[in-house]
Protein backbone atom coordinates (compact mmCIF):
# COMPACT_ATOMS: atom_id res chain seq x y z
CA UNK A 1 138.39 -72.24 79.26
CA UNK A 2 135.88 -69.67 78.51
CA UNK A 3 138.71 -67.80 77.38
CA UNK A 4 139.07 -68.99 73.52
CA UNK A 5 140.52 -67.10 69.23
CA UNK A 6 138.96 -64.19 67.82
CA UNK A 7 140.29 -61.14 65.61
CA UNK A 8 139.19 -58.25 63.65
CA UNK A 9 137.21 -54.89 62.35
CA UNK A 10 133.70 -54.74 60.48
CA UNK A 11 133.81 -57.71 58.14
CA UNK A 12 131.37 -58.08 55.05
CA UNK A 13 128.52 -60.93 55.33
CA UNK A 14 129.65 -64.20 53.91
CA UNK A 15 128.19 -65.44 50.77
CA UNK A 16 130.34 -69.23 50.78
CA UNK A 17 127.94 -71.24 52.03
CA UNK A 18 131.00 -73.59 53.84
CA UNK A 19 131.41 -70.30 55.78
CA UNK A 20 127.90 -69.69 57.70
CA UNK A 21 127.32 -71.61 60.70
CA UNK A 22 126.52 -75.21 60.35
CA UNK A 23 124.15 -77.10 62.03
CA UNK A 24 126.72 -77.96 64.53
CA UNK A 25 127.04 -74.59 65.08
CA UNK A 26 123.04 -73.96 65.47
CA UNK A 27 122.75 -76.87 68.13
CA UNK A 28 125.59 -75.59 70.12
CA UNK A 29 123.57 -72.18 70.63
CA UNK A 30 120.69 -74.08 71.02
CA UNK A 31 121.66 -76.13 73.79
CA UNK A 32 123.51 -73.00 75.61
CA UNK A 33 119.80 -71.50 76.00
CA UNK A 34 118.14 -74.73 76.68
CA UNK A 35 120.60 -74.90 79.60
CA UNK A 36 120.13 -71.50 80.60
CA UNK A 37 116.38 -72.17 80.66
CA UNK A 38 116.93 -75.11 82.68
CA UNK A 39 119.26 -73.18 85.02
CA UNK A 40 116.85 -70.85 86.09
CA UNK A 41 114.61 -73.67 87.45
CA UNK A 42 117.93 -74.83 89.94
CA UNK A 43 117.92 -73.04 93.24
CA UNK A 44 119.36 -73.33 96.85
CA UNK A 45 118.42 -71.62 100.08
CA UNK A 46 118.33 -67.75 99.75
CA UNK A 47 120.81 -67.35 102.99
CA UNK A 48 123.47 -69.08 101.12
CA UNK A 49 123.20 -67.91 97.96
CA UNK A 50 125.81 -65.29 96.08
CA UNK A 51 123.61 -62.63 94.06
CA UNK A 52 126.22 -62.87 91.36
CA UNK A 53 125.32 -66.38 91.12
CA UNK A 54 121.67 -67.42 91.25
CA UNK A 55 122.14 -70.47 88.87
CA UNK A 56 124.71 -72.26 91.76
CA UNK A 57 123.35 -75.65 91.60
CA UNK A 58 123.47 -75.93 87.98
CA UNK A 59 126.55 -74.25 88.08
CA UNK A 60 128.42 -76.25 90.28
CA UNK A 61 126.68 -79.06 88.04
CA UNK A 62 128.28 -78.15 84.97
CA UNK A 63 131.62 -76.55 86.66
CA UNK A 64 132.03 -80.84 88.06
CA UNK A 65 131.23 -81.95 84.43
CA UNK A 66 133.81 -79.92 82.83
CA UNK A 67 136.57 -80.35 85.60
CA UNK A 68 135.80 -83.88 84.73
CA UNK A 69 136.13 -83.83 81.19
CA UNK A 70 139.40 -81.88 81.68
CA UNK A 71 140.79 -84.50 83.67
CA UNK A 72 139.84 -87.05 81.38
CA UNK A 73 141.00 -85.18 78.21
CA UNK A 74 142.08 -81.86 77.70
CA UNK A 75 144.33 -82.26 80.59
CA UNK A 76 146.18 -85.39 79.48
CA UNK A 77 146.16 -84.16 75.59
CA UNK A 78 147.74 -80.39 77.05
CA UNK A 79 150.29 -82.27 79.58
CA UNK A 80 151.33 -84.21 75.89
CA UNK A 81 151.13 -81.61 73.70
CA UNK A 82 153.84 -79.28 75.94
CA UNK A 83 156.07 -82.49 76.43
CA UNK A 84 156.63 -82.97 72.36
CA UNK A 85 156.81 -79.24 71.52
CA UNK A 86 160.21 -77.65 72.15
CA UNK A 87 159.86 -74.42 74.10
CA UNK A 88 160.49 -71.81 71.21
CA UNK A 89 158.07 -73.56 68.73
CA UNK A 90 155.27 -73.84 71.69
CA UNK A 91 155.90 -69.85 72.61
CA UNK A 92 155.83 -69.48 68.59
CA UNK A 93 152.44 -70.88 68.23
CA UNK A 94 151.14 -69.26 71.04
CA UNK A 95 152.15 -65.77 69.57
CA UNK A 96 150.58 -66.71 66.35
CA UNK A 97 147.11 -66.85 67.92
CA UNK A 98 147.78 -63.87 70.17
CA UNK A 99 148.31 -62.27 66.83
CA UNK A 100 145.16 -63.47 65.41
CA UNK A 101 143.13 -62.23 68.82
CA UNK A 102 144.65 -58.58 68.19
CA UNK A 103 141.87 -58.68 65.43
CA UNK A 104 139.25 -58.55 67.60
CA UNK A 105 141.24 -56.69 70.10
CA UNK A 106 141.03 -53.50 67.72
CA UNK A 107 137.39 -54.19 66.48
CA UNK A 108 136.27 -54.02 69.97
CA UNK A 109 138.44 -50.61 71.03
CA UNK A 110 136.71 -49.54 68.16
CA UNK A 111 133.73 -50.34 69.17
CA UNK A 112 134.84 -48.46 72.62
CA UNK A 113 136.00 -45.87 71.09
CA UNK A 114 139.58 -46.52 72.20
CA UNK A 115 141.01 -45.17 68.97
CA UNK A 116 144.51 -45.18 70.10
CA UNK A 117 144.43 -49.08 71.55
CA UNK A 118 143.24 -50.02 68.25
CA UNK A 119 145.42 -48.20 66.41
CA UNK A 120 148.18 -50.03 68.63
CA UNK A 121 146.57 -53.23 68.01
CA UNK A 122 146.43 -52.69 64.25
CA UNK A 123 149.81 -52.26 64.33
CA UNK A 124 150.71 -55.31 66.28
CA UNK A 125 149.08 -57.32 63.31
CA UNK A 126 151.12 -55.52 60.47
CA UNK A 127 154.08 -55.77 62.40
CA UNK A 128 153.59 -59.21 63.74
CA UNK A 129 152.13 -60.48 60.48
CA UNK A 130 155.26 -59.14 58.59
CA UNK A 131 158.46 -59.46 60.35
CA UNK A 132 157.34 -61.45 63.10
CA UNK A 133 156.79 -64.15 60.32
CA UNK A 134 152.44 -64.02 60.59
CA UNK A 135 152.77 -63.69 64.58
CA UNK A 136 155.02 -66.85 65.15
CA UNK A 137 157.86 -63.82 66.28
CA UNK A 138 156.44 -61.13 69.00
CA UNK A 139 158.40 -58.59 67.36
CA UNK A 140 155.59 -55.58 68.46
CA UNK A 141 156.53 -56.12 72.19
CA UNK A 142 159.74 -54.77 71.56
CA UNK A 143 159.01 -52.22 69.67
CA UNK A 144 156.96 -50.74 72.61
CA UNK A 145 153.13 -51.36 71.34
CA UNK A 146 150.75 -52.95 73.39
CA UNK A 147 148.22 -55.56 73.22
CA UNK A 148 144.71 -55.01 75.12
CA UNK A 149 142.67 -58.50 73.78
CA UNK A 150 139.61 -56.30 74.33
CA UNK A 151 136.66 -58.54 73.66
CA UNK A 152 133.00 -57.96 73.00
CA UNK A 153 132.00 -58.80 76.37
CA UNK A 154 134.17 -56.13 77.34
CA UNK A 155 132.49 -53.94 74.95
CA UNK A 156 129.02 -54.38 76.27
CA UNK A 157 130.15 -54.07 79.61
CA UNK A 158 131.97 -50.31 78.63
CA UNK A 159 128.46 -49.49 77.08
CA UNK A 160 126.50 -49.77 80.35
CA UNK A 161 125.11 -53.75 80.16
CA UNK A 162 125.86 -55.39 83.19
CA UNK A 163 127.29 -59.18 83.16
CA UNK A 164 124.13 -60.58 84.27
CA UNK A 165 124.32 -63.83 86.09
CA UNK A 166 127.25 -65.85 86.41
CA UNK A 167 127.15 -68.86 83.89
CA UNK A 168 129.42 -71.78 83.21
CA UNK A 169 129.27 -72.62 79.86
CA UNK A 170 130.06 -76.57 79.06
CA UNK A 171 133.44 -77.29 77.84
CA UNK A 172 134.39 -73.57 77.87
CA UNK A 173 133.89 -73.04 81.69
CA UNK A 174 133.27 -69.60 83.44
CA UNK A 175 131.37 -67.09 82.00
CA UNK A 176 128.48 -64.61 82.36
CA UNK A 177 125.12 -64.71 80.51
CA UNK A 178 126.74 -61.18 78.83
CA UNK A 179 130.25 -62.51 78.23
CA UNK A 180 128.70 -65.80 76.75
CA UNK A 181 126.59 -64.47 74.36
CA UNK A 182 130.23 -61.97 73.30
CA UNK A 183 131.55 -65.08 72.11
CA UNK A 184 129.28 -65.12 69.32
CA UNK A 185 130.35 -62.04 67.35
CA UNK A 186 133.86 -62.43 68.69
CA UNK A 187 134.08 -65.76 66.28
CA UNK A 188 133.22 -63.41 63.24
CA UNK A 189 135.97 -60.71 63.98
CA UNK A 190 138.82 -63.40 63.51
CA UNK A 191 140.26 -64.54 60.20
CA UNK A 192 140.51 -68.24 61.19
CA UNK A 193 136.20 -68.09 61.13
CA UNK A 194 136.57 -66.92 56.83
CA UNK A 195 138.65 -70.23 56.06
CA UNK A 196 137.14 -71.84 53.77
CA UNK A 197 138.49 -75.36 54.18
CA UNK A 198 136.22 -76.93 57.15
CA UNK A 199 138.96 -79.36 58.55
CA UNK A 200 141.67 -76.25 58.15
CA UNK A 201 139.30 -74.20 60.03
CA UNK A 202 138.40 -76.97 63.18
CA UNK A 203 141.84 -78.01 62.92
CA UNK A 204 143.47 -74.35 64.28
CA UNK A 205 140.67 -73.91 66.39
CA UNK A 206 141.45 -77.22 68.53
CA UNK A 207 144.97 -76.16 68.38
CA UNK A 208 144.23 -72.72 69.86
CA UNK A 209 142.45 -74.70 72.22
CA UNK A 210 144.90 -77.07 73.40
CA UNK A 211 147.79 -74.29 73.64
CA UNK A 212 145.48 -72.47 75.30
CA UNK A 213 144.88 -75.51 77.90
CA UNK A 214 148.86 -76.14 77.83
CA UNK A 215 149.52 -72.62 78.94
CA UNK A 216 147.46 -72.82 81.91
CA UNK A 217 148.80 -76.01 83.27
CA UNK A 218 150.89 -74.63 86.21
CA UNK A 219 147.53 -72.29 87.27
CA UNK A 220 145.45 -75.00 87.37
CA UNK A 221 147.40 -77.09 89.66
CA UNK A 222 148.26 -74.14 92.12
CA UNK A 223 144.25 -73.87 92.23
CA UNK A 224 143.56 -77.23 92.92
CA UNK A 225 146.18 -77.18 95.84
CA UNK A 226 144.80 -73.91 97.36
CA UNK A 227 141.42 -73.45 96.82
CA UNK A 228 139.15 -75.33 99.63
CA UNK A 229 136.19 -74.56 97.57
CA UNK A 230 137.23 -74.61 93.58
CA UNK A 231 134.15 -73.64 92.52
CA UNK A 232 133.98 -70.81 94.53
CA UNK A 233 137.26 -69.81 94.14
CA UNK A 234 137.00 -69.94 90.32
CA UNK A 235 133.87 -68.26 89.91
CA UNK A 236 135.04 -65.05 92.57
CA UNK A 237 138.36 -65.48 90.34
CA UNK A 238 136.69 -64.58 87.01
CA UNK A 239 134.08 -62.58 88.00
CA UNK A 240 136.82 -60.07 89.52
CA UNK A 241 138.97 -60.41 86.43
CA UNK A 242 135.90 -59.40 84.22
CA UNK A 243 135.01 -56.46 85.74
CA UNK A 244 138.49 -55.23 86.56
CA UNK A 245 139.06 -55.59 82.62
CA UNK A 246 135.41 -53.61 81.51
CA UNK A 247 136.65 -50.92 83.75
CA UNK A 248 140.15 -51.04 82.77
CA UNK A 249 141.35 -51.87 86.32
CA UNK A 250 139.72 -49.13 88.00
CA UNK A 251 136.50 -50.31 88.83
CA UNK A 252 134.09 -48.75 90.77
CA UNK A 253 132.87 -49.78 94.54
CA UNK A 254 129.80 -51.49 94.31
CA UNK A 255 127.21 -53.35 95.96
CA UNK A 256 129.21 -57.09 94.79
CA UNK A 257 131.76 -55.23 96.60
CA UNK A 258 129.59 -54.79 99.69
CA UNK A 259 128.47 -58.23 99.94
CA UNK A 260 132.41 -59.60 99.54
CA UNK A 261 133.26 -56.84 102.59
CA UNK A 262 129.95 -58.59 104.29
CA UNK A 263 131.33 -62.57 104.05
């Protein structure tokens, strides 16, 4: 679940104190480079090891933790969550976080210079916002404007920075040491980050979350029933994914390519 609900285009510094990260918010980054530090001290034999990945045995460490804690919990809650909701009020919530996301969608293609996806993004939100009763209706689709959920680990990837290595982050899941650290500023391009109620705020945020989960219930079970190595499968998965969307799914041949073409 590294994917997660951010939105927007430059935003002015916060002055509400209820608004700037909390302590909570301080450990959490803490303890995502105390486990980075420890990861670079985990290590298996050089023949067996993926250059993409040279954290694997914390990795694989973390990747069991959170497939447990999914089992346990966000599994269960997301299986319960899509029985009570009625399909057209679980597709409208779903569309009102997409709507959110185009936020940071257009601050990103900004930041790419993608004038025209942002402009198309931009207009997703006004239309989406409006008529689509704030994003509950997906009334843009229709009217033939796009969505690209560009995100800032896109953006660095677009301006040259490569993903570095491959990372699972705990709870979230699969990620890169670059994508990771783009989750930071894309929590401060989305409206739901500016609310100032604390419980409001934490209380959309786990609801994102658990859609999120819900949505992804039939593509977690066809993995578990195909993949030999889940691990493995999910980190080639993502890793793919990634750079197929930093170059827009054209990427170029490279030398992670090579060593695929090599196992």
């Amino acid at each position: 679940m590294s994917e997660t609900v951010p939105v927007g285009g430059p935003i002015p510094m916060q002055t509400n104190p209820s608004q700037r990260p909390g302590p909570s918010a301080v450990r959490a980054l803490a303890a995502f480079v105390l486990l980075g530090l420890l990861a670079a001290c985990a290590s298996i034999p050089d023949d067996e090891r993926d250059p993409r990945d040279p954290w694997e045995s914390y990795n694989r460490v973390m990747y069991q933790f959170n497939s447990d804690f999914d089992k346990t919990f966000w599994k269960p809650v997301a299986e319960g969550y899509q029985f009570i909701m009625p399909d057209p009020l679980d597709r409208g919530v779903t569309n009102f976080f997409n709507n959110l996301r185009d936020f940071t969608s257009a601050a990103n293609n900004v930041l790419q210079f993608k004038m025209s996806h942002a402009v198309s993004d931009l207009g997703r939100v006004l239309v989406n916002s409006t008529l689509g009763l704030l994003g509950f209706i997906d009334v843009a689709s229709n009217l033939d404007l796009p969505s690209y959920k560009e995100d800032f680990g896109q953006t660095l990837g677009a301006w040259g920075i490569g993903p570095g290595p491959y990372f699972v982050i705990p709870i979230l899941g699969p990620s890169s040491v670059r994508d990771g650290l783009g989750l930071i500023p894309d929590w401060y391009t989305q409206p739901v980050a500016y609310i100032d109620d604390v419980k409001t705020r934490w209380a959309l945020s786990l609801t994102y979350a658990v859609d999120k989960r819900a949505d992804l219930l039939g593509a977690s079970r066809v993995m578990e029933e195909a993949a030999l190595d889940p691990y493995t499968f999910t980190r080639d998965a993502y890793l793919q994914r990634r750079r197929n969307l930093v170059y827009d799914g054209n990427p170029p041949m490279s030398e992670e390519d090579d060593y695929l073409d090599d196992e």
